[in-house]
Protein backbone atom coordinates (compact mmCIF):
# COMPACT_ATOMS: atom_id res chain seq x y z
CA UNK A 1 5.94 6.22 30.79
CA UNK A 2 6.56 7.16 27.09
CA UNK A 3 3.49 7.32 24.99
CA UNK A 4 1.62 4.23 23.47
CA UNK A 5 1.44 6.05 19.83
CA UNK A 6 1.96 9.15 18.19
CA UNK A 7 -0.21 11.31 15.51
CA UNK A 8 1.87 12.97 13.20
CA UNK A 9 -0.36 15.35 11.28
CA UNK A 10 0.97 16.83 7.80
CA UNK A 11 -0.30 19.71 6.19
CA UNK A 12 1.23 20.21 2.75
CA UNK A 13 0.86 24.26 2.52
CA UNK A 14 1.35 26.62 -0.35
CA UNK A 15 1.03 30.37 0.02
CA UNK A 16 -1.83 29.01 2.60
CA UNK A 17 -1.39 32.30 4.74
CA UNK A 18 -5.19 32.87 4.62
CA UNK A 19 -6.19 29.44 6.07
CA UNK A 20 -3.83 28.38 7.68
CA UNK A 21 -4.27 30.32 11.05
CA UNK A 22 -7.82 28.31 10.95
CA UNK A 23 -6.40 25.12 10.49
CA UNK A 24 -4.14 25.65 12.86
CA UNK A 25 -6.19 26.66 15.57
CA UNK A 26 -8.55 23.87 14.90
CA UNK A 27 -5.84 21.48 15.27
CA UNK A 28 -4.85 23.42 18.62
CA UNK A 29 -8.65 23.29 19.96
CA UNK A 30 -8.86 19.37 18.76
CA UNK A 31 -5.34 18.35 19.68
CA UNK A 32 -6.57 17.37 23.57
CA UNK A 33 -8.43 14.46 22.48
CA UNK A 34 -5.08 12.63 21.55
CA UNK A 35 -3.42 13.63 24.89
CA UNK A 36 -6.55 11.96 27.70
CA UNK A 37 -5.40 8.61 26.72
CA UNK A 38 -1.69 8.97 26.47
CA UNK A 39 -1.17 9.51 23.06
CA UNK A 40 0.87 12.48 21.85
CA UNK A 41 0.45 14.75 18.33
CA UNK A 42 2.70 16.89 16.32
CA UNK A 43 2.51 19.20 13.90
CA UNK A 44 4.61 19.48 10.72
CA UNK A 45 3.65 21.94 7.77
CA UNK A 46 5.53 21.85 4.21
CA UNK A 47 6.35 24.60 3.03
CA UNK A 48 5.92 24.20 -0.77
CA UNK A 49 7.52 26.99 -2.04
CA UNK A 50 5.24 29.42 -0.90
CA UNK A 51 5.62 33.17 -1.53
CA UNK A 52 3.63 34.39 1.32
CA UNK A 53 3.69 34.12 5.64
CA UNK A 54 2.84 30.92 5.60
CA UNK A 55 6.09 29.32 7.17
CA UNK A 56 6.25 32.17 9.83
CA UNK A 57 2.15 31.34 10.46
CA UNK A 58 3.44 27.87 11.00
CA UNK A 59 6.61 28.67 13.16
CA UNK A 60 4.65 31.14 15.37
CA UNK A 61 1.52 28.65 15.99
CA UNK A 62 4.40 26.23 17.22
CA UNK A 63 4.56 23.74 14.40
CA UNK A 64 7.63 22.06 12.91
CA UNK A 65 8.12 23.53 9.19
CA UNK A 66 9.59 21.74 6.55
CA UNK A 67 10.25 23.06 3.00
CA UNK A 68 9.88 21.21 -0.60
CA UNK A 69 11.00 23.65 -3.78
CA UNK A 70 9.34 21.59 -6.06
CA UNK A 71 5.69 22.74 -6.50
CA UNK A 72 3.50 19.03 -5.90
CA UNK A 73 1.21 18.10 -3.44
CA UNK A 74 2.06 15.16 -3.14
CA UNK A 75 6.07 15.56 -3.10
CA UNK A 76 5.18 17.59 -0.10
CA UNK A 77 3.00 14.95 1.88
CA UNK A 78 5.73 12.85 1.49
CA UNK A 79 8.51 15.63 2.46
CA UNK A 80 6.38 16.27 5.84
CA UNK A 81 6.23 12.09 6.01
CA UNK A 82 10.38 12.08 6.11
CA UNK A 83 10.10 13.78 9.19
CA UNK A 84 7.28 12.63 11.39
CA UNK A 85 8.27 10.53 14.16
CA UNK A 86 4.25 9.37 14.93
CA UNK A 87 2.97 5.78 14.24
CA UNK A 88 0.40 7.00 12.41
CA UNK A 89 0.18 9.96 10.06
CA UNK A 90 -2.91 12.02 8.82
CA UNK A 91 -2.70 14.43 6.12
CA UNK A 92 -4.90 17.12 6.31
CA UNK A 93 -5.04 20.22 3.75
CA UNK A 94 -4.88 23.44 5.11
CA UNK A 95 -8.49 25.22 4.11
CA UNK A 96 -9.57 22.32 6.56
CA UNK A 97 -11.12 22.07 9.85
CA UNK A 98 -10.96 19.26 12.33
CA UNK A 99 -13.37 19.00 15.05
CA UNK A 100 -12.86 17.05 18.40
CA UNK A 101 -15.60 14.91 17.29
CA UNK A 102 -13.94 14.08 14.43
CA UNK A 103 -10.43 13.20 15.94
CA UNK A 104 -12.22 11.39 18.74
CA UNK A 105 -13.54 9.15 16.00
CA UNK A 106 -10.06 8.77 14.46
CA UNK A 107 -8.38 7.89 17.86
CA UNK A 108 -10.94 4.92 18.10
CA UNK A 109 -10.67 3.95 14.57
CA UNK A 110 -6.54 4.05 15.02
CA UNK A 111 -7.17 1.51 18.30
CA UNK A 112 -8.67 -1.17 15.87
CA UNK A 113 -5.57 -3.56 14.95
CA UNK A 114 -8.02 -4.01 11.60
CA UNK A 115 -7.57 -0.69 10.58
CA UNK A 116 -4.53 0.05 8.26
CA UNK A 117 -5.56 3.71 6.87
CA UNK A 118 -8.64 5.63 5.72
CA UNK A 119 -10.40 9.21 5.55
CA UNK A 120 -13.17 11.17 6.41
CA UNK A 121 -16.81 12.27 4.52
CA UNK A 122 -16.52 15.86 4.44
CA UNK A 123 -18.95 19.16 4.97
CA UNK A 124 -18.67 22.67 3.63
CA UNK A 125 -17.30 25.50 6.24
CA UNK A 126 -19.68 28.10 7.56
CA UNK A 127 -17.80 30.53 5.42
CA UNK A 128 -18.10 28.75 2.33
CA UNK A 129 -20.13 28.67 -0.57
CA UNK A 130 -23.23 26.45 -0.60
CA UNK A 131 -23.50 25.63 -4.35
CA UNK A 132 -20.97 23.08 -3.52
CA UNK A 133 -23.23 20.91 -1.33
CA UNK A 134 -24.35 18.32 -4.32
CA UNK A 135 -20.68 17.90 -5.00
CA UNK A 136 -19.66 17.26 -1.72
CA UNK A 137 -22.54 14.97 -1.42
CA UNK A 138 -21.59 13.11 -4.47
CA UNK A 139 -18.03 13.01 -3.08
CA UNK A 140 -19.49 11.28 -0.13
CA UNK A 141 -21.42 8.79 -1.47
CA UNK A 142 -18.32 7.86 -3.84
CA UNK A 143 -16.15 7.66 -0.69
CA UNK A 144 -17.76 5.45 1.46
CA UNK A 145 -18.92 2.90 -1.65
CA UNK A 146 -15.25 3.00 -2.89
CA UNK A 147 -13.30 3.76 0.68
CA UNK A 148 -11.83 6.52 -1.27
CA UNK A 149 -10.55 9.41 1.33
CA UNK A 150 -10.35 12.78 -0.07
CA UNK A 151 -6.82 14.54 -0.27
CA UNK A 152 -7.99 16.91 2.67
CA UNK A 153 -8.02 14.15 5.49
CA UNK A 154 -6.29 10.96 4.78
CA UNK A 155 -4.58 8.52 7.39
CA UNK A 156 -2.51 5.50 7.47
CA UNK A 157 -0.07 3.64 9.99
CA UNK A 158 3.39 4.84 9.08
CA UNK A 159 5.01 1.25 8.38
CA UNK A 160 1.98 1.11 5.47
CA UNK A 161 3.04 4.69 4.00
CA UNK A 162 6.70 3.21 4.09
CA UNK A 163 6.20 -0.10 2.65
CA UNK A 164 3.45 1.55 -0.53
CA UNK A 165 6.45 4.29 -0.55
CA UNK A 166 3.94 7.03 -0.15
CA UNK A 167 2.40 8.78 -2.64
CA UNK A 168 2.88 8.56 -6.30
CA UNK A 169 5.39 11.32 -7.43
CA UNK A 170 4.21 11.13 -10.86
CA UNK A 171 1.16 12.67 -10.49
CA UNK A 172 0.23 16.48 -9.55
CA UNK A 173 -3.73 16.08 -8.99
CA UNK A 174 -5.44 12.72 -8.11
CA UNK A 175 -2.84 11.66 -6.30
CA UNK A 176 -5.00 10.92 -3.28
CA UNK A 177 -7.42 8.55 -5.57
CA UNK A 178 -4.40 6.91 -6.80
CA UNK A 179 -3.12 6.27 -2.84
CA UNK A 180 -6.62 5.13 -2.11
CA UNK A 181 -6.45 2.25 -4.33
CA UNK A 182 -3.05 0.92 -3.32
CA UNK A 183 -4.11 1.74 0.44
CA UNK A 184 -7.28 -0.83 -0.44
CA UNK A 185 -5.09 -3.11 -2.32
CA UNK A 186 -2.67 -3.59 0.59
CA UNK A 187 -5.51 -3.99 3.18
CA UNK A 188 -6.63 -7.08 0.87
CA UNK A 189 -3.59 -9.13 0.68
CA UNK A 190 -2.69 -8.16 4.56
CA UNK A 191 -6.38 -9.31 5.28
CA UNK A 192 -6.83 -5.31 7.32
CA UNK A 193 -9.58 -2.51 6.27
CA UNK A 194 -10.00 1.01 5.08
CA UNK A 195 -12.45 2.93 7.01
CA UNK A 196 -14.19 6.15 6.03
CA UNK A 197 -15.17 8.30 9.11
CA UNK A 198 -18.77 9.70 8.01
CA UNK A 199 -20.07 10.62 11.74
CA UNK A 200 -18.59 13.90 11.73
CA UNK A 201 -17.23 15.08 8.54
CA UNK A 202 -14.34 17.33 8.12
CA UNK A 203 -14.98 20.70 7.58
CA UNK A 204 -13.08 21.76 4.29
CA UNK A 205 -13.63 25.21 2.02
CA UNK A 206 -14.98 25.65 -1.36
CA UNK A 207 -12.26 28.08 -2.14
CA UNK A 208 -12.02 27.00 -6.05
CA UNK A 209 -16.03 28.28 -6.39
CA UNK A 210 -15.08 31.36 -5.59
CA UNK A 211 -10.80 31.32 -7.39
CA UNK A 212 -12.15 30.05 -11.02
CA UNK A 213 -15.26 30.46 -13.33
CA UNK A 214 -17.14 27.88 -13.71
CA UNK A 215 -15.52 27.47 -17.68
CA UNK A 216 -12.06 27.17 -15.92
CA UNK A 217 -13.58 24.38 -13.85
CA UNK A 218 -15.31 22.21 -16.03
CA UNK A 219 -12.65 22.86 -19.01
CA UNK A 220 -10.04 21.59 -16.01
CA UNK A 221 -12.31 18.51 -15.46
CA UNK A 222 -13.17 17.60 -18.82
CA UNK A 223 -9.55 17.62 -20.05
CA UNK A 224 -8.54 15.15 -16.89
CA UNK A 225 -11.56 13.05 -17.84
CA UNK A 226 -10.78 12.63 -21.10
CA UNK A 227 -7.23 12.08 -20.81
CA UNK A 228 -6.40 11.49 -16.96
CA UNK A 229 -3.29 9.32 -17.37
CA UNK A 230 -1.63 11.95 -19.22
CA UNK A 231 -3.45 15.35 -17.24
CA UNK A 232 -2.89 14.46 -13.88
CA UNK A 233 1.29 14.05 -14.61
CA UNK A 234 0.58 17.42 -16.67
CA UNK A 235 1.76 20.13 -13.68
CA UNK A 236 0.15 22.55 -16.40
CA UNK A 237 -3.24 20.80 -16.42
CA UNK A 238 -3.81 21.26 -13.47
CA UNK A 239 -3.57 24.41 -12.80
CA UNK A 240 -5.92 24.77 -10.22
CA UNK A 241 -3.97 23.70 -7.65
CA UNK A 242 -0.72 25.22 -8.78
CA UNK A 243 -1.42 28.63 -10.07
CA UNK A 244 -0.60 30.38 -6.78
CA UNK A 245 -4.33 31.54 -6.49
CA UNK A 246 -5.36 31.90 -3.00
């Protein structure tokens, strides 16, 4: 008997080499809890023009690797979306860790015909820095009063992601806030719900602490506050995700 559903997770990568093994691995250790009840998972990483191993990390760990030339995050979600064959996909960013917790949590959130799409509350890696606790507090709080989900662990059913034509192509930061919104809107007028997953946050890194001063970071966050409409569809401005730093 074929499988009921299929996951399709989606990691957009770019010169991830350094944390993507991790990711990986986690996925690997995790993966299990979507195989018990006759589900099935795949992997599919997008190469985003990376300069590094990171496609031959991918190949050799057994996932299916896609590439996108055009530096976006979130051309490349929707690159690794053209391909997945799962009823549901999750995006997940590569300095990420899942637990089995965690995807136990998703597999019974996915069973609830309410649930259209959604994310996860998030924690700081054992190897990260732990000045970034208030802000991923903050995040949290924002996220489950808003049913925001953070760019490093969003889901949806795939006919949803088709129909709101994924995400929003003009846009090279914030993109997950903007899907967020339309993933709320659409659970409205179809009468579903958006569900944040807070019992076992994902594990994600606080890479940028250590990659930027803290003048790159606030200059970064001031000039997107001030002007967001116009900085997040500014590949410049927002250079901390596309400056190749790793």
């Amino acid at each position: 008997m074929p499988p009921r559903n299929q996951l399709s997770v989606v990691v957009p990568a770019y010169n991830e080499e350094k944390l993507l093994p991790s990711c990986l691995q986690a996925l690997e250790n995790s993966g299990y809890v979507f195989e018990e009840p006759g589900w099935s998972r795949e992997t599919i990483i997008c190469d985003n023009n990376s300069t590094d191993r990171t496609a031959e990390i991918a190949t050799e760990a057994g996932a299916k690797v896609v590439f996108e030339s055009h530096n976006q995050i979130a051309r490349a979600r929707n690159r690794g979306a053209s391909v997945a064959r799962g009823d549901w996909l999750l995006f997940l960013d590569a300095d990420s860790l899942v637990s089995p917790e965690l995807f136990l949590d998703l597999r019974r959130t996915m069973a609830d015909p309410q649930v259209i799409g959604g994310g996860s509350c998030l924690k700081l890696r054992q190897d990260s820095d732990s000045q970034m606790n208030w802000q991923i507090y903050l995040w949290n709080q924002i996220s489950l009063a808003l049913r925001w989900a953070p760019g490093s662990f969003i889901f949806c059913r795939r006919t949803v992601f088709e129909e709101m034509n994924g995400f929003n192509l003009e846009q090279y930061a914030a993109e997950d806030v903007n899907f967020s919104r339309r993933l709320k809107r659409k659970a409205r007028q179809t009468g579903k719900t958006v569900a944040i997953l807070s019992h076992h946050p994902l594990a994600t890194s606080s890479r940028k602490l250590d990659l930027y001063s803290k003048f790159e970071l606030l200059k970064t966050l001031a000039w997107l506050l001030i002007r967001y409409r116009r900085g997040v569809r500014d590949r410049n401005s927002c250079f901390l995700w596309y400056d190749g730093r790793r």
